[in-house]
N, C-alpha and C. Protein backbone atom coordinates (compact mmCIF):
# COMPACT_ATOMS: atom_id res chain seq x y z
N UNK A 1 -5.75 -31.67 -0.02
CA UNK A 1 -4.39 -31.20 -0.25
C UNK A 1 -4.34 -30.59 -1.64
N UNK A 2 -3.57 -29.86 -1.50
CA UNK A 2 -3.77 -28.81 -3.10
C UNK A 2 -1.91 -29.19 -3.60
N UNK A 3 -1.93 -29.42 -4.71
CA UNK A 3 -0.28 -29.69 -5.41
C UNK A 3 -0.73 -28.61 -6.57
N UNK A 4 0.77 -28.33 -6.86
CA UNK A 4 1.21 -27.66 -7.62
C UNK A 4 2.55 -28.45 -8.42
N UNK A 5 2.78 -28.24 -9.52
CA UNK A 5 3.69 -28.41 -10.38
C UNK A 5 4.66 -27.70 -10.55
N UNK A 6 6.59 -27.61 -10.55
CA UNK A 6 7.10 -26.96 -10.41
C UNK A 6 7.75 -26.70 -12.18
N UNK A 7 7.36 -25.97 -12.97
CA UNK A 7 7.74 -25.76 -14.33
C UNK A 7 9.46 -25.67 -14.57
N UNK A 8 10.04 -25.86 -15.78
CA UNK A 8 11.36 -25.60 -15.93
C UNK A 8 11.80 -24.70 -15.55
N UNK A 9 11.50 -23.50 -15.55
CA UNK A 9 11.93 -22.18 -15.22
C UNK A 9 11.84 -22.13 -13.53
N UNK A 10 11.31 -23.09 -13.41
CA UNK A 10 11.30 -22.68 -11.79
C UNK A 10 9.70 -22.07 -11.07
N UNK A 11 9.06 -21.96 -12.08
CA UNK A 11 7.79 -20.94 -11.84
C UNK A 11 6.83 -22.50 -11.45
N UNK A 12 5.80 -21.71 -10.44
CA UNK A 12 4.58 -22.76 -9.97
C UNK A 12 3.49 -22.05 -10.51
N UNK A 13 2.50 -22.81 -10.56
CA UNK A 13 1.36 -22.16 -10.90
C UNK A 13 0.28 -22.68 -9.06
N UNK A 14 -0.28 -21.29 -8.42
CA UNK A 14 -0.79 -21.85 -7.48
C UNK A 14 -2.32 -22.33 -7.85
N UNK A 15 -2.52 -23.37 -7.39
CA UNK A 15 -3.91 -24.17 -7.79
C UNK A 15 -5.08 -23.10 -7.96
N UNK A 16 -6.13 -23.17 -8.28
CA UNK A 16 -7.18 -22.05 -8.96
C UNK A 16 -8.13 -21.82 -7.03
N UNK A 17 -8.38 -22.54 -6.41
CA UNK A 17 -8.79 -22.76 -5.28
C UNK A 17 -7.96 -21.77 -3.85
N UNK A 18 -6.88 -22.12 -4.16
CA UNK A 18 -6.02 -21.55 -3.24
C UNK A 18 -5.81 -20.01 -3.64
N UNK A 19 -5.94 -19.68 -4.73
CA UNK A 19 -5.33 -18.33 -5.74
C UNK A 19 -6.81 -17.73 -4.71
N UNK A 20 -8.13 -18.17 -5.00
CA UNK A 20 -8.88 -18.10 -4.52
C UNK A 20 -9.62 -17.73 -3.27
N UNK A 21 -8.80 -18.32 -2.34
CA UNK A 21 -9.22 -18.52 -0.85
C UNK A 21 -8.39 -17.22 -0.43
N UNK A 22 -7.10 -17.17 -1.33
CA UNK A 22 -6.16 -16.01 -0.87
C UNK A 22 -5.95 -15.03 -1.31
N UNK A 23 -7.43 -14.94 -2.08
CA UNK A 23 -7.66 -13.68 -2.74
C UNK A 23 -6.62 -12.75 -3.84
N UNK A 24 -6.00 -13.99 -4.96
CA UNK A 24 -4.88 -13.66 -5.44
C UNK A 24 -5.55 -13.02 -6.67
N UNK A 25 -4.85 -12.23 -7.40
CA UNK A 25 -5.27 -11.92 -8.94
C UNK A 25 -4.15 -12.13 -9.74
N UNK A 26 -4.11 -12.18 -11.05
CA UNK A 26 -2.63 -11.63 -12.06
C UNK A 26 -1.94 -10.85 -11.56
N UNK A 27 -0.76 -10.52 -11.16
CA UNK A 27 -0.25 -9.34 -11.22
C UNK A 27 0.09 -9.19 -9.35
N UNK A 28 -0.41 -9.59 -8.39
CA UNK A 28 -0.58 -9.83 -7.51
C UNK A 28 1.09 -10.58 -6.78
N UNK A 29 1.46 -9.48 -6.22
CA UNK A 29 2.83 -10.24 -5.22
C UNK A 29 2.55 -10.74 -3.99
N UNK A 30 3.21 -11.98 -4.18
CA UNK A 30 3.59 -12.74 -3.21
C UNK A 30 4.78 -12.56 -2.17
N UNK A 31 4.98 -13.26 -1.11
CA UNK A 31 6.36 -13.35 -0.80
C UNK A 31 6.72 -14.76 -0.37
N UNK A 32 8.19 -15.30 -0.28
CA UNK A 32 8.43 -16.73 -0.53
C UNK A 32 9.37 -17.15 0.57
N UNK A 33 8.86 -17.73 2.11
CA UNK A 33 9.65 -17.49 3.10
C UNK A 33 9.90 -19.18 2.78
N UNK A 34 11.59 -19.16 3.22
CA UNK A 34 11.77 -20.63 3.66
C UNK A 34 12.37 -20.90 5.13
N UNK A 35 11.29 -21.99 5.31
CA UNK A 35 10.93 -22.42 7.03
C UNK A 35 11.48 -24.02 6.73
N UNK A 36 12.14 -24.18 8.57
CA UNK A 36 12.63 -25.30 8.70
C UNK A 36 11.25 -26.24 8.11
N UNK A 37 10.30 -26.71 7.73
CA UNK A 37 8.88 -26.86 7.40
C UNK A 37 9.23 -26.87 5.96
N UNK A 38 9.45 -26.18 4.81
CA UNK A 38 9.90 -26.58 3.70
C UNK A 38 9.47 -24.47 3.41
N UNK A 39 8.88 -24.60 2.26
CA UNK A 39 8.78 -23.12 1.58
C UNK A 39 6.90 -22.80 1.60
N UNK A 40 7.57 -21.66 2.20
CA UNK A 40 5.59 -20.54 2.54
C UNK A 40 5.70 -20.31 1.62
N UNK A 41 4.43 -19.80 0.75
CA UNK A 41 4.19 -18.36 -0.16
C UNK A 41 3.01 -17.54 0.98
N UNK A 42 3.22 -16.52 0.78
CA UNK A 42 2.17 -15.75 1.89
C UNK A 42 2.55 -14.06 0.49
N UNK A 43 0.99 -13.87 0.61
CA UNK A 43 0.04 -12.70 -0.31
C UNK A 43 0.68 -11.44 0.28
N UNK A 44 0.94 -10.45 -0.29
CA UNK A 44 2.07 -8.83 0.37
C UNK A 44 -0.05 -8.76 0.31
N UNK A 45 0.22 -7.97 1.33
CA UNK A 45 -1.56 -7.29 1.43
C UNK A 45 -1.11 -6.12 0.89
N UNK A 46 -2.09 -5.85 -0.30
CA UNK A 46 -2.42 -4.38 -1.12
C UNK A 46 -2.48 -3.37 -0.21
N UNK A 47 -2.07 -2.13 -0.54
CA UNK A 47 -2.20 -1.15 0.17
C UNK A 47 -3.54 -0.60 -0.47
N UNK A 48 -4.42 0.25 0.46
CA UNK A 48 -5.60 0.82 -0.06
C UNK A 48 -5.96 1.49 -1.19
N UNK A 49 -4.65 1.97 -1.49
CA UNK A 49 -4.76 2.35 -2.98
C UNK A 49 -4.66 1.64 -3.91
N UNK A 50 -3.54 0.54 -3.61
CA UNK A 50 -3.54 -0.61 -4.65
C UNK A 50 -4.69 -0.94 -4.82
N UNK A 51 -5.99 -1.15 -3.89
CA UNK A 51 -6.64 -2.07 -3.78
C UNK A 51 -8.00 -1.59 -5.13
N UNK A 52 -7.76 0.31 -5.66
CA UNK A 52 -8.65 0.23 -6.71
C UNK A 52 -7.55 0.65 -8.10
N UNK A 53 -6.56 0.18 -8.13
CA UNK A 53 -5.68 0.12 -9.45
C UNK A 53 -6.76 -0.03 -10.20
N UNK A 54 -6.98 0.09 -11.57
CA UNK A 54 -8.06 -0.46 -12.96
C UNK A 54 -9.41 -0.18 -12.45
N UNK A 55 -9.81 0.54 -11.48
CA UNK A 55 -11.50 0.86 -10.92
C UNK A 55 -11.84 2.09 -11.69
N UNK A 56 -11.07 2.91 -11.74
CA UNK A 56 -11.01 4.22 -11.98
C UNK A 56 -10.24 4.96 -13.19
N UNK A 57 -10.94 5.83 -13.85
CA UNK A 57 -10.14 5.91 -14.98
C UNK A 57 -9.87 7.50 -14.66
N UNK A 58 -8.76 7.96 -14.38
CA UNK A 58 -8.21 9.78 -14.17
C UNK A 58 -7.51 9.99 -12.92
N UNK A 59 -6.91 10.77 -12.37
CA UNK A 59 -6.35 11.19 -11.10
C UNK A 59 -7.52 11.91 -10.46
N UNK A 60 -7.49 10.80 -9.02
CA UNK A 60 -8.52 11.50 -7.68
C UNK A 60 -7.65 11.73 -6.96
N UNK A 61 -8.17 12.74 -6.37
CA UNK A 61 -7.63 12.93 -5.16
C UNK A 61 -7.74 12.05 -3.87
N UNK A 62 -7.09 11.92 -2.61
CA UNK A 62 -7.02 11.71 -2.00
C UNK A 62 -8.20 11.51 -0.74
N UNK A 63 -9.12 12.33 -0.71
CA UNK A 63 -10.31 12.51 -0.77
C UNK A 63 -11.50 11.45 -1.12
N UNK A 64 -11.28 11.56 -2.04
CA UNK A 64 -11.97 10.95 -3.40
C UNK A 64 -11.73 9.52 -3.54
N UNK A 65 -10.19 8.92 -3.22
CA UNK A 65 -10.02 7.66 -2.75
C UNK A 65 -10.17 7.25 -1.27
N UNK A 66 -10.18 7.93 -0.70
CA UNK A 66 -10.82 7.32 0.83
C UNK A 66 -12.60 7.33 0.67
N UNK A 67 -13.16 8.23 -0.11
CA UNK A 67 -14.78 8.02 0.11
C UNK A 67 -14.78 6.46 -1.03
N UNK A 68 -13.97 6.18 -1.48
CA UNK A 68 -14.36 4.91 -2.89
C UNK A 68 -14.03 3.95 -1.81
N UNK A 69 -13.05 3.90 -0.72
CA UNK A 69 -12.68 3.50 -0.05
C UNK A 69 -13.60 2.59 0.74
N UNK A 70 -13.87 3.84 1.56
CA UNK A 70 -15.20 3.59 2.37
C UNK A 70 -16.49 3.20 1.76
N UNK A 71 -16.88 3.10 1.03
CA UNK A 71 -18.10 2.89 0.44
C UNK A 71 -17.75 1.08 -0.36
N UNK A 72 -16.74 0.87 -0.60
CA UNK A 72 -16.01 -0.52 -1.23
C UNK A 72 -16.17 -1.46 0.41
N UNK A 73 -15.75 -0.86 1.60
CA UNK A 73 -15.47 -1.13 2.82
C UNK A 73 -16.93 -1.89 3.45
């Protein structure tokens, strides 16, 4: 079982394991459903472009991010 701590502000920190398994980074949105079950967090999946934010340093084209794409793939 993985716990988390709920800080004053309201903020959790998710355990280093779970951040992990769910492939989280810094910066990385979540979303926060509440179920008769108590409260989900479930990961927004990156869009393909998100997915090389900080890889690349200049404007590619479109092109150019589908072959980084594919070759990351």
């Amino acid at each position: 079982m993985l716990v988390a701590r709920v800080l004053q502000k309201g903020q959790i920190v998710i355990p280093k394991e779970a951040r992990k398994k769910a492939n989280l980074a810094p910066g990385d949105r979540v979303e926060v459903r509440i179920t008769e079950e108590g409260i989900v967090i479930v990961p927004f999946k990156k869009s393909y472009t998100e997915s090389f934010r900080g890889l690349v340093k200049g404007k590619l084209s479109l092109e150019e991010l589908e072959k980084l794409y594919a070759e990351k793939s």
